[in-house]
N, C-alpha and C. Protein backbone atom coordinates (compact mmCIF):
# COMPACT_ATOMS: atom_id res chain seq x y z
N UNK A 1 0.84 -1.18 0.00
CA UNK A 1 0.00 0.00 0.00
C UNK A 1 0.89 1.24 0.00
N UNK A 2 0.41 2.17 -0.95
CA UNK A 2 1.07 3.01 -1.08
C UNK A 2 0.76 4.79 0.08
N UNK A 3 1.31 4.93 0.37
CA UNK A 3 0.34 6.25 1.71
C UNK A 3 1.26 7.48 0.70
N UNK A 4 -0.19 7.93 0.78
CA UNK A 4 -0.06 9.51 -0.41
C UNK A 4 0.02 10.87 0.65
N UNK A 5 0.84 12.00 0.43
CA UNK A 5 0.67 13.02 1.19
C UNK A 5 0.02 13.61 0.63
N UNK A 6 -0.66 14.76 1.52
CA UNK A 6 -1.31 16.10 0.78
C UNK A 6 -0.37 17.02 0.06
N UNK A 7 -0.95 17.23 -1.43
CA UNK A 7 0.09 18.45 -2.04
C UNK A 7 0.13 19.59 -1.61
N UNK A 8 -0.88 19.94 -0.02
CA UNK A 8 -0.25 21.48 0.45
C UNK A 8 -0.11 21.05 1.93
N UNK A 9 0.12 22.26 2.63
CA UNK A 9 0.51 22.39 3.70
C UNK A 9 -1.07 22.64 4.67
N UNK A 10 -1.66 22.26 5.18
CA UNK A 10 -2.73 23.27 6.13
C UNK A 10 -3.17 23.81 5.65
N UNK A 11 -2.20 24.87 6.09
CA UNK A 11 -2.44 26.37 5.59
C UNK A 11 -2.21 26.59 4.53
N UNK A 12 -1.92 25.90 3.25
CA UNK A 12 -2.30 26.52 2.16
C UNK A 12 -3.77 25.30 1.71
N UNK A 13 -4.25 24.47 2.06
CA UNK A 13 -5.43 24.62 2.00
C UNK A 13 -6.46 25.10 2.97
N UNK A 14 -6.01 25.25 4.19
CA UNK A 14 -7.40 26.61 4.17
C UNK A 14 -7.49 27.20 3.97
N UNK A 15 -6.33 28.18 2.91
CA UNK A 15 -6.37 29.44 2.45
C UNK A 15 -7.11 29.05 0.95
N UNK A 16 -6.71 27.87 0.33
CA UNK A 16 -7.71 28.21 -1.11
C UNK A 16 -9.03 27.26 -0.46
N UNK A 17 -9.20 26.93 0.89
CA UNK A 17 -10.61 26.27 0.78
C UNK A 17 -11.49 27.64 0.96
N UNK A 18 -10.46 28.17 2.01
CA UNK A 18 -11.52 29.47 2.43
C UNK A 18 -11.59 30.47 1.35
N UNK A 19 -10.80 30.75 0.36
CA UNK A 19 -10.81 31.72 -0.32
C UNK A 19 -11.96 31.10 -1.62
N UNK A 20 -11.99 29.82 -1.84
CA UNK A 20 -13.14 28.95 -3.13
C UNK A 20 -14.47 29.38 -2.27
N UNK A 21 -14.63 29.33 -1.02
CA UNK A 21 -16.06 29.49 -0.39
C UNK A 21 -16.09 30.73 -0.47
N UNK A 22 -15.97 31.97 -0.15
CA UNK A 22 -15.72 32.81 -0.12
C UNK A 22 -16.11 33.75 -1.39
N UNK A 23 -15.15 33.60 -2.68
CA UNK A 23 -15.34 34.05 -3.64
C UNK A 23 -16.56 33.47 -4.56
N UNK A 24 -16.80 32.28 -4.04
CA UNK A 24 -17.31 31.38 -5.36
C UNK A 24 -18.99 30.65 -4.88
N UNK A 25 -18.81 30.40 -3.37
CA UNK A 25 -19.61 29.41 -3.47
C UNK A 25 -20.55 29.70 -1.98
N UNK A 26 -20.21 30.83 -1.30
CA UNK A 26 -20.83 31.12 0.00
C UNK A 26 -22.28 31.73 -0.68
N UNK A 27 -22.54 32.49 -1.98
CA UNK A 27 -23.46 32.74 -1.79
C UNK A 27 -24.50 32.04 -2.84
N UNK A 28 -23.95 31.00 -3.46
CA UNK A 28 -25.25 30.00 -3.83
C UNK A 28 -25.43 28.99 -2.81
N UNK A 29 -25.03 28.80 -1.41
CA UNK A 29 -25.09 27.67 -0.48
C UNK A 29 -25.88 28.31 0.69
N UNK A 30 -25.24 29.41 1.27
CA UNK A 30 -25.82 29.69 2.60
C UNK A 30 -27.10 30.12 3.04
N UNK A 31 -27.59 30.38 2.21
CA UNK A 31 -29.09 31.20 2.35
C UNK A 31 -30.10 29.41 3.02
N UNK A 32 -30.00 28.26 2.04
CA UNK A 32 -30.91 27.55 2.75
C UNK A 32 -30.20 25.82 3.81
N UNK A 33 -28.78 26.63 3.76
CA UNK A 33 -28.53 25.66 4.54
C UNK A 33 -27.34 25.75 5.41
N UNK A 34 -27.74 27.40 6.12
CA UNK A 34 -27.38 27.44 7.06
C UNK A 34 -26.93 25.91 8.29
N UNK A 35 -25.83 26.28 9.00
CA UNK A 35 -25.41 24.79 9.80
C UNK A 35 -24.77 23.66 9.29
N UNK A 36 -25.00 23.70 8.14
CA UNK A 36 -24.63 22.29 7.74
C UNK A 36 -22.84 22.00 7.25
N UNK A 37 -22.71 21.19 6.70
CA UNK A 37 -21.67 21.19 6.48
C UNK A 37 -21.45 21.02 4.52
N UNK A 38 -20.29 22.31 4.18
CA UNK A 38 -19.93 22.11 3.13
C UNK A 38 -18.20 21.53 3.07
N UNK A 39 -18.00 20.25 2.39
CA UNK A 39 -16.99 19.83 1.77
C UNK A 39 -16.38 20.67 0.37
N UNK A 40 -15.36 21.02 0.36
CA UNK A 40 -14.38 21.58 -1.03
C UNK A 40 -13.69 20.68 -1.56
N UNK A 41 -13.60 20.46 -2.58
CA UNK A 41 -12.24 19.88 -2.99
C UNK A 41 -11.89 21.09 -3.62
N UNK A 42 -10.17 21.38 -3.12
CA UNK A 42 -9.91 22.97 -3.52
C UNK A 42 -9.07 23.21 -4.81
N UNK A 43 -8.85 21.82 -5.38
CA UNK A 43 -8.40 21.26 -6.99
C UNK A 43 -9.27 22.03 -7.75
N UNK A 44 -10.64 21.51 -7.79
CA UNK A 44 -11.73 21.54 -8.67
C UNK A 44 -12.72 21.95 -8.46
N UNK A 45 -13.07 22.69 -6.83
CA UNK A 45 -14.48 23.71 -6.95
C UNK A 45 -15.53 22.63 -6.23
N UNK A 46 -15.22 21.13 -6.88
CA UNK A 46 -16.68 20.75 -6.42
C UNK A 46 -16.97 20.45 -5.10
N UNK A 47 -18.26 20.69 -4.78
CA UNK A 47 -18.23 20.43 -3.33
C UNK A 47 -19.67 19.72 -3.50
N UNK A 48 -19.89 19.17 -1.84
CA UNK A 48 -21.24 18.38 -1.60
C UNK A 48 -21.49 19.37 0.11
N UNK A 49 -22.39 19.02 0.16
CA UNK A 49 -23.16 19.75 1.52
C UNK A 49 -23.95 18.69 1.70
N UNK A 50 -24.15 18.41 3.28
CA UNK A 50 -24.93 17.22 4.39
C UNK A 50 -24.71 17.91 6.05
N UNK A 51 -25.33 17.03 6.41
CA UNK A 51 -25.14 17.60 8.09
C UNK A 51 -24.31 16.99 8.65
N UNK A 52 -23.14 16.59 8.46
CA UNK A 52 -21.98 16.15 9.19
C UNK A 52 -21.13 15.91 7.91
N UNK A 53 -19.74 16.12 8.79
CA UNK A 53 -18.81 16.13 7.90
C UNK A 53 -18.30 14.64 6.85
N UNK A 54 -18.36 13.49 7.63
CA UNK A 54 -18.02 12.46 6.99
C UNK A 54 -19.38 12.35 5.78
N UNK A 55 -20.31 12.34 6.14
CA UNK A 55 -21.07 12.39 4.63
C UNK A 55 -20.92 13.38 3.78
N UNK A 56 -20.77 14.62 4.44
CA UNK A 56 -20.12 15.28 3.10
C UNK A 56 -19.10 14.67 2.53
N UNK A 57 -17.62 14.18 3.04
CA UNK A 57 -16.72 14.10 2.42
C UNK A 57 -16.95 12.89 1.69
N UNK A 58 -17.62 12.02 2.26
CA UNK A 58 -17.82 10.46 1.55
C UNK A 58 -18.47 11.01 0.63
N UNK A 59 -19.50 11.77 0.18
CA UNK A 59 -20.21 12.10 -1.08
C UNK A 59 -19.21 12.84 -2.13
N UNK A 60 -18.68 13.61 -1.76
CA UNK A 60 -17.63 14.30 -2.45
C UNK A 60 -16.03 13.27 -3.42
N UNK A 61 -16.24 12.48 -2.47
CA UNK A 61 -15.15 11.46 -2.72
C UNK A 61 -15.42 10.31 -3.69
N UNK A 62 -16.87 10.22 -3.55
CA UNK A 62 -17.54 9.25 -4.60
C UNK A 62 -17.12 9.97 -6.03
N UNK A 63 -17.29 10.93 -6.14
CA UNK A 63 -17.56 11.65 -7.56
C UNK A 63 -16.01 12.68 -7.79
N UNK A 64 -15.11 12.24 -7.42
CA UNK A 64 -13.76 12.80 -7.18
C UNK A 64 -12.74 12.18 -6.30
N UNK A 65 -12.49 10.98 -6.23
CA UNK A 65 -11.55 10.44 -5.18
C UNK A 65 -10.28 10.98 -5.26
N UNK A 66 -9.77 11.66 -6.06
CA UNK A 66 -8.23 12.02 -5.05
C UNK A 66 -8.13 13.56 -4.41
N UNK A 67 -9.52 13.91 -4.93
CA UNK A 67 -10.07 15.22 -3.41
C UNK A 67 -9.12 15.81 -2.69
N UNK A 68 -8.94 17.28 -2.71
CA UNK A 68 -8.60 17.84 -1.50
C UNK A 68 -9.21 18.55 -0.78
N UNK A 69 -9.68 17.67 0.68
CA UNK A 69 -10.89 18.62 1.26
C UNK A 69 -10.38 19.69 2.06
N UNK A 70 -11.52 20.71 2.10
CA UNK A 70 -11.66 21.74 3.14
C UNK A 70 -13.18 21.63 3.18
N UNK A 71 -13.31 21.69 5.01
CA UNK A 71 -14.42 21.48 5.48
C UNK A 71 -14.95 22.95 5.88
N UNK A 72 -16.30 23.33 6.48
CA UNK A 72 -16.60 24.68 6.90
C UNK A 72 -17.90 24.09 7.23
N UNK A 73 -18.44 25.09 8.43
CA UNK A 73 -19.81 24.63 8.42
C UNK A 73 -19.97 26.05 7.77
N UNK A 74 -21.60 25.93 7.34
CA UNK A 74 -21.88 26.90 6.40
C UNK A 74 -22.84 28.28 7.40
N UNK A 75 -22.39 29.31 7.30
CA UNK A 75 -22.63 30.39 8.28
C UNK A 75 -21.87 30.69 9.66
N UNK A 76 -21.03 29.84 9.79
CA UNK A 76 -19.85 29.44 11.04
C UNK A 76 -18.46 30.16 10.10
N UNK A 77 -17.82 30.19 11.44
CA UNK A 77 -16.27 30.23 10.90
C UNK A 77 -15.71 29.09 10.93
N UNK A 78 -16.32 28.09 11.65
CA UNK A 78 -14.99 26.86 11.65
C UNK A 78 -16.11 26.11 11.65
N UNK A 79 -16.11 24.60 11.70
CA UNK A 79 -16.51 23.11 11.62
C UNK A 79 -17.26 23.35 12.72
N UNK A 80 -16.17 23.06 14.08
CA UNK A 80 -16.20 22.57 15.46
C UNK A 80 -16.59 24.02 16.13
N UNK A 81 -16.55 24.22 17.49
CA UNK A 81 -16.42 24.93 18.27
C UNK A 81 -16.44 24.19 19.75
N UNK A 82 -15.44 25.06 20.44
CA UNK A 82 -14.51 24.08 21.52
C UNK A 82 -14.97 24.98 22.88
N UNK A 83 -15.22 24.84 23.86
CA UNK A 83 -15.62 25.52 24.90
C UNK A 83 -16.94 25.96 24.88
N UNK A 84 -17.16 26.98 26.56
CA UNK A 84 -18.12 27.57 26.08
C UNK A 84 -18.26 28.88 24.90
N UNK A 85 -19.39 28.97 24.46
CA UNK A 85 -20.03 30.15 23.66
C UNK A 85 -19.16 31.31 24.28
N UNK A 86 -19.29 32.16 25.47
CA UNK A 86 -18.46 33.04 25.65
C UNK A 86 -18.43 32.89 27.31
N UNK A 87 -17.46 34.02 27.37
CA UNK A 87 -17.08 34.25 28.87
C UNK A 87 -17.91 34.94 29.49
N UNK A 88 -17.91 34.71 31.06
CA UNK A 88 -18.80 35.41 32.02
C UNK A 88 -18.26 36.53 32.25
């Protein structure tokens, strides 16, 4: 078995995942599906949207397997969120 690396670093795919959502694709997605989760592949634009991340990416991967994802939830800044909401 052969183990493949990613052709960028992190940070240079969250910079073209975030910059493909951003320029291209935040405003045919967010209006009706707020929360959810959008998959990028930041090669080729295409993406899939579901409510959790592994079905996005498994859908995305069907129809593009050597994929480079960037995840986002859609109306969020990030996927996750870690703690509470805010401080007292």
């Amino acid at each position: 078995m052969t183990v493949q690396y990613p052709p960028y670093t992190k940070e240079e795919t969250a910079q073209r995942g975030n910059t493909l959502y951003e320029t291209q694709l935040r405003s045919q997605v967010e209006a009706n599906n707020h929360g959810k989760i959008i998959a990028i592949d930041i090669e080729s634009g295409a993406f899939e949207i579901a409510e959790d991340t592994m079905t996005a990416s498994d859908r995305l991967l069907e129809h593009h397997p050597d994929a480079v994802i960037w995840r986002i939830r859609i109306g969020h800044r990030a996927v996750h969120r870690f703690g509470i909401g805010r401080l007292l």
